[in-house]
N, C-alpha and C. Protein backbone atom coordinates (compact mmCIF):
# COMPACT_ATOMS: atom_id res chain seq x y z
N UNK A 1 203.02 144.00 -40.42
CA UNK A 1 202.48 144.28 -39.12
C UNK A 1 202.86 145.68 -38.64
N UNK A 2 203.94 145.85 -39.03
CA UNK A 2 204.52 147.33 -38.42
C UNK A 2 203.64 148.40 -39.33
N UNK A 3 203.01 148.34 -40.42
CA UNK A 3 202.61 149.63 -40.98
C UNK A 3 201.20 149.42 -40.51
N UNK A 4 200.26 148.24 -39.71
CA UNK A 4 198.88 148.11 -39.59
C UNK A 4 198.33 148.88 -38.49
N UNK A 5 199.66 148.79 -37.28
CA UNK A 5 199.40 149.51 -35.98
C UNK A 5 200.08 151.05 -35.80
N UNK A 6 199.30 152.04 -36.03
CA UNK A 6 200.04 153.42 -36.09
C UNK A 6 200.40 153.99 -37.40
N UNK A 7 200.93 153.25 -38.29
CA UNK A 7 201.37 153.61 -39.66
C UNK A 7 202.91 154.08 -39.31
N UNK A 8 203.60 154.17 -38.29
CA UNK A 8 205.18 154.24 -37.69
C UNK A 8 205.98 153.34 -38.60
N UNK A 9 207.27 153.20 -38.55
CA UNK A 9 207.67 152.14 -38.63
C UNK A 9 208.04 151.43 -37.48
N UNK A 10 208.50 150.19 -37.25
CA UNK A 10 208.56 149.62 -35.65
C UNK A 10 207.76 149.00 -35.17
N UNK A 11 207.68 147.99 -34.93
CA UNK A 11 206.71 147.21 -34.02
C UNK A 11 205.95 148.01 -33.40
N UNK A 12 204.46 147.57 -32.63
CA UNK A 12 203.84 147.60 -31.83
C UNK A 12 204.39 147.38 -30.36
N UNK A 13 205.20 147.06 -30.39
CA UNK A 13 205.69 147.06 -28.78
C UNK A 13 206.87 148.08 -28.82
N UNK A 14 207.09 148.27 -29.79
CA UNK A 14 208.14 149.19 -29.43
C UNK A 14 207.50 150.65 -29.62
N UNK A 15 206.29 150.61 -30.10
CA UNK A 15 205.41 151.95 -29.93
C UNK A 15 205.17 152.25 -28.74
N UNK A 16 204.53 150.74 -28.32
CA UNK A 16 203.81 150.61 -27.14
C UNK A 16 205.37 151.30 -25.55
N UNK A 17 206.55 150.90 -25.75
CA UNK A 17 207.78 150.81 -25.11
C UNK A 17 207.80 152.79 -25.01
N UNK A 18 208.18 153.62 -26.59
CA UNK A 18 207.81 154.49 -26.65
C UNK A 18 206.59 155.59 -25.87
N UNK A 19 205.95 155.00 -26.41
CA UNK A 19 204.44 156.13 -25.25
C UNK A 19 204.73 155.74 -23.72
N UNK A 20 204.86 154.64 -23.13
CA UNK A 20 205.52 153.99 -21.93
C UNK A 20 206.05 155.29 -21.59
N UNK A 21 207.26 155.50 -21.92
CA UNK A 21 208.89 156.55 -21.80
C UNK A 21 208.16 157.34 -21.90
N UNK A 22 207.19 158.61 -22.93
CA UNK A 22 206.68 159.01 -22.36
C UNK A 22 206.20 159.60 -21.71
N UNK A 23 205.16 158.75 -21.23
CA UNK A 23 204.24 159.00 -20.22
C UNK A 23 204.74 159.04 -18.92
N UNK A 24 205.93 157.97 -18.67
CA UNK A 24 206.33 158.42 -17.43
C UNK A 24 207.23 159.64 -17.58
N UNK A 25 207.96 160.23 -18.38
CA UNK A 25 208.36 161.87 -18.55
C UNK A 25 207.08 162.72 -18.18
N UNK A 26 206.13 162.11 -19.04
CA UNK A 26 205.13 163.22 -18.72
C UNK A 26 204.89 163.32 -16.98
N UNK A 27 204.48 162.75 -16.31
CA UNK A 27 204.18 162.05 -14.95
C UNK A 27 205.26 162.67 -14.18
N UNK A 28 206.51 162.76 -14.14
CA UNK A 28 207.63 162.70 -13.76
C UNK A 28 207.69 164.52 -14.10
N UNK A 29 207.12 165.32 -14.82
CA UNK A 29 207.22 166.72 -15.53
C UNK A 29 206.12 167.28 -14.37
N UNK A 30 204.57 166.56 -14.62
CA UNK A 30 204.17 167.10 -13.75
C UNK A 30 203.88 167.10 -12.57
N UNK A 31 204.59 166.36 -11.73
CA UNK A 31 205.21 166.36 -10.50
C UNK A 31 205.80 167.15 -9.93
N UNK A 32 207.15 167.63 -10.97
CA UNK A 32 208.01 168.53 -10.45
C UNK A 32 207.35 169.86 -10.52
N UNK A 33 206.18 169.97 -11.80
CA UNK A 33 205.66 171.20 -11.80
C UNK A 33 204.69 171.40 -10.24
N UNK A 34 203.93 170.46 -10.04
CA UNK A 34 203.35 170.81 -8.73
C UNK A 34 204.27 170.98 -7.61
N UNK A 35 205.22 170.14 -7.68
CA UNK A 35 205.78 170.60 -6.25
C UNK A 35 205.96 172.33 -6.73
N UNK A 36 206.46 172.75 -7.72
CA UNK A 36 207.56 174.04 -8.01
C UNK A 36 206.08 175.00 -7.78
N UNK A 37 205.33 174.54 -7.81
CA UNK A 37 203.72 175.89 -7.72
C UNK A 37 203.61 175.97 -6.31
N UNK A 38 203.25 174.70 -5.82
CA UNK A 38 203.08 174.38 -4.23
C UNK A 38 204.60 174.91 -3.50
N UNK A 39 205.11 175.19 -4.00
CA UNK A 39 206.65 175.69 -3.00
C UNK A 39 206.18 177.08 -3.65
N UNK A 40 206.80 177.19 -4.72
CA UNK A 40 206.72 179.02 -4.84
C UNK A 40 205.18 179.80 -4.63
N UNK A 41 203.91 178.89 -4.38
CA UNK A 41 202.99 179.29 -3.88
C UNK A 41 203.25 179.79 -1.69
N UNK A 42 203.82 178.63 -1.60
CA UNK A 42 204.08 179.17 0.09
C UNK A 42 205.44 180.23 0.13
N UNK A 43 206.34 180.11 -1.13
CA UNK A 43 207.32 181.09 -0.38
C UNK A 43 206.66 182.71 -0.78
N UNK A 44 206.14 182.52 -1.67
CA UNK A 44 205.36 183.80 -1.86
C UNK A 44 204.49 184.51 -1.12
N UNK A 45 203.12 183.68 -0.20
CA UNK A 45 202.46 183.92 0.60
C UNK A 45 203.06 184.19 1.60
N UNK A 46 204.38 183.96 2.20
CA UNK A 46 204.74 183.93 3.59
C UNK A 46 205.14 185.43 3.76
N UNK A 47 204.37 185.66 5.09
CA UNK A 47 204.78 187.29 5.51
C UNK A 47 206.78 187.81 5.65
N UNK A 48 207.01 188.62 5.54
CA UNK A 48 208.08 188.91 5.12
C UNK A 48 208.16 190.10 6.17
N UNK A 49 208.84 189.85 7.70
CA UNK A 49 209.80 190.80 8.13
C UNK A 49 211.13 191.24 7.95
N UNK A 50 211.97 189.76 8.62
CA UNK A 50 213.45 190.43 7.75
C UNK A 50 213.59 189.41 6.22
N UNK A 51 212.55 188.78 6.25
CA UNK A 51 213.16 187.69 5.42
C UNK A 51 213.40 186.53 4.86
N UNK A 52 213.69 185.91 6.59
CA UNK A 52 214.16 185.09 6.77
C UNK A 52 213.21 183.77 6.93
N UNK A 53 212.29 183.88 7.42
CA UNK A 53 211.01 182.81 6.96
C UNK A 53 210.86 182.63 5.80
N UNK A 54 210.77 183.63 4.86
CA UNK A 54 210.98 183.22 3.49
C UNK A 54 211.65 182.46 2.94
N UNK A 55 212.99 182.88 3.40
CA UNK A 55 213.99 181.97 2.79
C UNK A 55 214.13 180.66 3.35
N UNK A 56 213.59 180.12 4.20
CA UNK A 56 213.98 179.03 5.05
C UNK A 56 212.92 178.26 4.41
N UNK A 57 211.63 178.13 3.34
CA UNK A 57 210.97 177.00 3.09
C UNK A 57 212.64 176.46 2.04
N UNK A 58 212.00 175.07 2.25
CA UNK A 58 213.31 174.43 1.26
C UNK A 58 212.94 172.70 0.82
N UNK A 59 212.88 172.19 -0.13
CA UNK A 59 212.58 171.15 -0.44
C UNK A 59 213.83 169.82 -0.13
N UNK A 60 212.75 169.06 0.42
CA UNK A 60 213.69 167.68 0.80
C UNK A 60 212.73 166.78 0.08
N UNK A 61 214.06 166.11 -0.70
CA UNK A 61 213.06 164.74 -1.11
C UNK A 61 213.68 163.40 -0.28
N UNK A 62 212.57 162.90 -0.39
CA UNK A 62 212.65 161.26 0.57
C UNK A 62 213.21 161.47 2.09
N UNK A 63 213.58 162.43 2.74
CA UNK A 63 213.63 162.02 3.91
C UNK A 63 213.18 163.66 4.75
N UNK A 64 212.62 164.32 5.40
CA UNK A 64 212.39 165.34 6.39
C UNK A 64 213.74 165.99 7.22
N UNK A 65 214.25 166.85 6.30
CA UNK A 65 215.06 167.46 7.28
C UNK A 65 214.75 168.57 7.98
N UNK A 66 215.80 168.61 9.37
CA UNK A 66 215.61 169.47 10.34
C UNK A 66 216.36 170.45 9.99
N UNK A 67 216.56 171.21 8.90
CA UNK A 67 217.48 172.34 8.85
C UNK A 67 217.01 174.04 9.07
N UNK A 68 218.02 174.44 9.57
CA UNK A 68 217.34 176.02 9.24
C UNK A 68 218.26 177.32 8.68
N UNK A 69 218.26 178.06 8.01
CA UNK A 69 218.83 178.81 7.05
C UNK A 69 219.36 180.62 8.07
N UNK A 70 219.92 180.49 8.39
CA UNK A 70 220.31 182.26 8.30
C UNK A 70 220.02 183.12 7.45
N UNK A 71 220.06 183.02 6.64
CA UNK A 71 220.38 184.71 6.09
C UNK A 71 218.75 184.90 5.27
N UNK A 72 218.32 185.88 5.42
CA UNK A 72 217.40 186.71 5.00
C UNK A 72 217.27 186.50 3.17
N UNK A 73 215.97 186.18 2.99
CA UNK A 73 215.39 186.56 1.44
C UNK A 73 214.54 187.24 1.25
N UNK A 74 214.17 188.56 1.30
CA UNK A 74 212.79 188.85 1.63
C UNK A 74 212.00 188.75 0.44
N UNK A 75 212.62 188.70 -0.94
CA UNK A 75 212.09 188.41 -2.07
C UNK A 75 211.74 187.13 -2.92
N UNK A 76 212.48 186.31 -1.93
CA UNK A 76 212.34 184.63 -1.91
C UNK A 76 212.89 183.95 -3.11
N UNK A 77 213.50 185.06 -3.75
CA UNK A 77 214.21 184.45 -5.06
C UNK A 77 215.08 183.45 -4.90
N UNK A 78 216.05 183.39 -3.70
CA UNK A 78 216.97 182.30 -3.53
C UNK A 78 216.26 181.09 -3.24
N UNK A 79 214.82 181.22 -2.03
CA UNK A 79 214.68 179.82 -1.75
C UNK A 79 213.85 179.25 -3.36
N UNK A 80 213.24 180.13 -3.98
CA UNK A 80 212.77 179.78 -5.52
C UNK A 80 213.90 179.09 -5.88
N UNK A 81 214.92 179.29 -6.34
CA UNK A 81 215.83 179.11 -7.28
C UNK A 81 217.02 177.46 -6.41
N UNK A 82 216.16 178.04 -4.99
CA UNK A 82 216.73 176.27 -4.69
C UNK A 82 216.06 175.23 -5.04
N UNK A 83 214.01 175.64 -4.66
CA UNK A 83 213.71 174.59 -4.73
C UNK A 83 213.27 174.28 -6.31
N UNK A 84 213.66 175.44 -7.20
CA UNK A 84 213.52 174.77 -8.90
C UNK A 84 214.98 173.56 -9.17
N UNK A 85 215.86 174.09 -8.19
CA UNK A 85 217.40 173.72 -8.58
C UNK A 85 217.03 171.64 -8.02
N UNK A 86 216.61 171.71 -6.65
CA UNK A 86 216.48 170.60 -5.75
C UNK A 86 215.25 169.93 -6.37
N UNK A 87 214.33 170.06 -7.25
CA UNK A 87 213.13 169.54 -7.44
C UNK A 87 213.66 168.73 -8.81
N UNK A 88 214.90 169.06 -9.57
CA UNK A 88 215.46 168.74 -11.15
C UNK A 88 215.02 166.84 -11.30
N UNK A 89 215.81 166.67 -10.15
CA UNK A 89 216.54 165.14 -10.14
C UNK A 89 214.81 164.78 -9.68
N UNK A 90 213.76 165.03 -9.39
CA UNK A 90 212.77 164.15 -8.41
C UNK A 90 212.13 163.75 -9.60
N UNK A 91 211.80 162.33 -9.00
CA UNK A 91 210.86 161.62 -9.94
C UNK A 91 210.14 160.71 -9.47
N UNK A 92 208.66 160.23 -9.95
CA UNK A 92 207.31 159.68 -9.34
C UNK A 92 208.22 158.36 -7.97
N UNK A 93 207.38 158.24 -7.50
CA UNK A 93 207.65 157.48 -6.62
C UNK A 93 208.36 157.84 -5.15
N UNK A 94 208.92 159.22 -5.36
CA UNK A 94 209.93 159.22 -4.36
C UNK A 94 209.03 160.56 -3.39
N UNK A 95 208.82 160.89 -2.21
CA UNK A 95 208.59 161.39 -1.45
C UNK A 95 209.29 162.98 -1.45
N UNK A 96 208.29 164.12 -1.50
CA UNK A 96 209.28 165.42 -1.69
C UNK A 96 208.15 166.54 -0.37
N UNK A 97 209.28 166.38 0.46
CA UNK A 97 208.71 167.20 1.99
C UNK A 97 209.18 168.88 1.53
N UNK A 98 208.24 169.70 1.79
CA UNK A 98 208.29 171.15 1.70
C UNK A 98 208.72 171.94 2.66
N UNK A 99 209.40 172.22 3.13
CA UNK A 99 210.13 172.12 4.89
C UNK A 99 210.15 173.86 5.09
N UNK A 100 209.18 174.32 6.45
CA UNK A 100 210.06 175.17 7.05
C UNK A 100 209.83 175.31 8.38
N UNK A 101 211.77 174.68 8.78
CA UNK A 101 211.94 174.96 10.50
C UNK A 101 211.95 175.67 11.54
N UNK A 102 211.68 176.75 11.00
CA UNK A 102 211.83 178.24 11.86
C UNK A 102 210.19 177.36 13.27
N UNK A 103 210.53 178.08 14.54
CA UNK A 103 209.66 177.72 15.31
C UNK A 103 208.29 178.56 14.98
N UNK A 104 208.40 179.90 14.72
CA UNK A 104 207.27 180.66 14.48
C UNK A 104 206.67 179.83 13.20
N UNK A 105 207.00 178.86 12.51
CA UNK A 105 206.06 178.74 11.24
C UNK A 105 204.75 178.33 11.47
N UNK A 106 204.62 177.27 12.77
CA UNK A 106 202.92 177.54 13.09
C UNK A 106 202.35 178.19 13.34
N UNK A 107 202.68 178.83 14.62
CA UNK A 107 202.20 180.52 14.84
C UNK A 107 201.73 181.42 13.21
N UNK A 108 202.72 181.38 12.56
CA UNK A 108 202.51 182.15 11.26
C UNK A 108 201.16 181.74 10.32
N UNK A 109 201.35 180.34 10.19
CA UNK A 109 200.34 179.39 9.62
C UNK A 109 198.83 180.15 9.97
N UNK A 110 198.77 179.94 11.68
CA UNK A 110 197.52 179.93 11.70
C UNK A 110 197.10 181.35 12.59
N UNK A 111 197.75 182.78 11.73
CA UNK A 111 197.17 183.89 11.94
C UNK A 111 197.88 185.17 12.69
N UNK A 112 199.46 184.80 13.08
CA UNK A 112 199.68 185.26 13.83
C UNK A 112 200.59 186.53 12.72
N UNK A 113 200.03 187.03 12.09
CA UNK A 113 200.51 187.59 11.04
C UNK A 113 199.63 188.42 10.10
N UNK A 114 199.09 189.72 9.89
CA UNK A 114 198.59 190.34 9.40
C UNK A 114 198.68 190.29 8.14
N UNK A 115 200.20 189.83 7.47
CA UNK A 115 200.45 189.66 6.33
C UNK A 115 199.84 188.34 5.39
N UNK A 116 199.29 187.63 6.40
CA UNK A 116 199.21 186.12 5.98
C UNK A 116 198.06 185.84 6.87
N UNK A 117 197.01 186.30 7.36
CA UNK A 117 195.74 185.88 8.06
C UNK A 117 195.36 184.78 8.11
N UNK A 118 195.79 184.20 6.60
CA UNK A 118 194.57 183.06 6.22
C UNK A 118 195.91 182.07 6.70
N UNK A 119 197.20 182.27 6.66
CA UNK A 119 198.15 180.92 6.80
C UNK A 119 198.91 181.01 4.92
N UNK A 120 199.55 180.59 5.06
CA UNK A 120 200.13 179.97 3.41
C UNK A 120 199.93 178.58 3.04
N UNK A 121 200.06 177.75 3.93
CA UNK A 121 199.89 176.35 3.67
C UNK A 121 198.01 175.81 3.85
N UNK A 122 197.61 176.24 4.40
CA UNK A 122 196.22 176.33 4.31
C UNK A 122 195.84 176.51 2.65
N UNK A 123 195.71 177.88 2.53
CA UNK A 123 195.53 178.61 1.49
C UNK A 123 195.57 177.87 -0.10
N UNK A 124 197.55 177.72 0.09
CA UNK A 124 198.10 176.60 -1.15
C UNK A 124 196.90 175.42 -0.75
N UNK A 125 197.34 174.56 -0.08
CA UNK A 125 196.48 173.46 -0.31
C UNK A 125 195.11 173.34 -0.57
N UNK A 126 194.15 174.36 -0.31
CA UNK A 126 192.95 175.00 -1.01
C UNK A 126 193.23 174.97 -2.78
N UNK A 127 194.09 175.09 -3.32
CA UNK A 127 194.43 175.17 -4.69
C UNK A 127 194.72 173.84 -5.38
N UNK A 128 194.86 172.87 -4.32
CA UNK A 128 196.02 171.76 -4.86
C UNK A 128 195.47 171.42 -5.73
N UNK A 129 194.11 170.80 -6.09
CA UNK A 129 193.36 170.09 -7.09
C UNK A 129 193.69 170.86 -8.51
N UNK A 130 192.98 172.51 -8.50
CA UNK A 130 193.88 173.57 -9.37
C UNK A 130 195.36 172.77 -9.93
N UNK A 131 195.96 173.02 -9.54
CA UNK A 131 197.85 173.10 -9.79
C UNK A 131 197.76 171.62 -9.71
N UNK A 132 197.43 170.41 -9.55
CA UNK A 132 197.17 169.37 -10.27
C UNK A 132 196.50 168.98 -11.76
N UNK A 133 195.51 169.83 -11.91
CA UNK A 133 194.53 169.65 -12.91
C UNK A 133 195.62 170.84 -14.24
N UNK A 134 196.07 171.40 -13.86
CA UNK A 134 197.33 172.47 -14.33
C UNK A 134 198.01 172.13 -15.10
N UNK A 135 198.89 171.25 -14.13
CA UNK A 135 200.18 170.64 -14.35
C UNK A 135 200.34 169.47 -15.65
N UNK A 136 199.08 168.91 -15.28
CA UNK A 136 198.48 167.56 -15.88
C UNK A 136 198.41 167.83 -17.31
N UNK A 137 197.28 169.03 -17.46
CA UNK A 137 197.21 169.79 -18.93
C UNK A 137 198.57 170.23 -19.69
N UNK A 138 199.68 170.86 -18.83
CA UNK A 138 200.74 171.33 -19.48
C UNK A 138 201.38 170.01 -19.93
N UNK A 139 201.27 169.14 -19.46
CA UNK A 139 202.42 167.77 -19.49
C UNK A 139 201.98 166.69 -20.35
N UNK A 140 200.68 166.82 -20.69
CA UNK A 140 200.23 166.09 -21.47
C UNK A 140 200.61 165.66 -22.53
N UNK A 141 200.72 163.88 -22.52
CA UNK A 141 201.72 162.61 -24.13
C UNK A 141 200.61 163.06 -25.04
């Protein structure tokens, strides 16, 4: 039976157990890849005076925090390198909020910014299907 299904050695269920594992890696890969496009897509777009809007997007998974960041990124490498660092552990099922508390971020959103006319979160989410259809291809069992 084991050489009829696949030509593997091993049962059929333990093939079947195999592609399982997987597929949810795969699933679980491109997840983290969309969030990591959809974050470094808004920290990138966001207009940049001292900085500090930049640095303040930040990823929360499963619950919405109210936090807000001091210090200036104007190159957004730090909040990058948090939310690749904070996105490691996430996996399907669990809820991952893209957070930024600064009060101007609506204002910014919707125009109040030469640098960013169109908004960043607008814009990204115009793409999402993109950087889904993306992600999906790279991650593919």
């Amino acid at each position: 039976m084991t050489e009829r299904y696949g030509g593997k050695s091993g049962s059929f269920e333990l093939q079947l157990a195999e592609f399982a594992a997987q597929a949810k890696g795969a699933i679980d890969a491109s997840l983290r890849e969309i969030i990591i496009e959809l974050g470094g897509s808004l920290i990138r777009m966001s207009p940049v005076d001292t900085g500090r809007f930049r640095g303040n997007w930040h990823l929360s998974i499963d619950v919405v925090e109210s936090v807000t960041f001091d210090d200036p990124d104007p190159n957004g490498q730090e909040a990058m390198a948090a939310l690749v660092s904070a996105v490691s552990d996430f996996t399907a099922g669990q809820a991952a909020y893209i957070i930024n508390n600064l009060p101007y971020a609506i204002p910014l959103e919707y125009g109040h910014s030469n640098q960013a006319p169109q908004g960043m979160v607008r814009v990204t989410l115009a793409r999402f299907q993109q950087i889904v259809n993306e992600a999906i291809r790279n991650n593919q069992v």
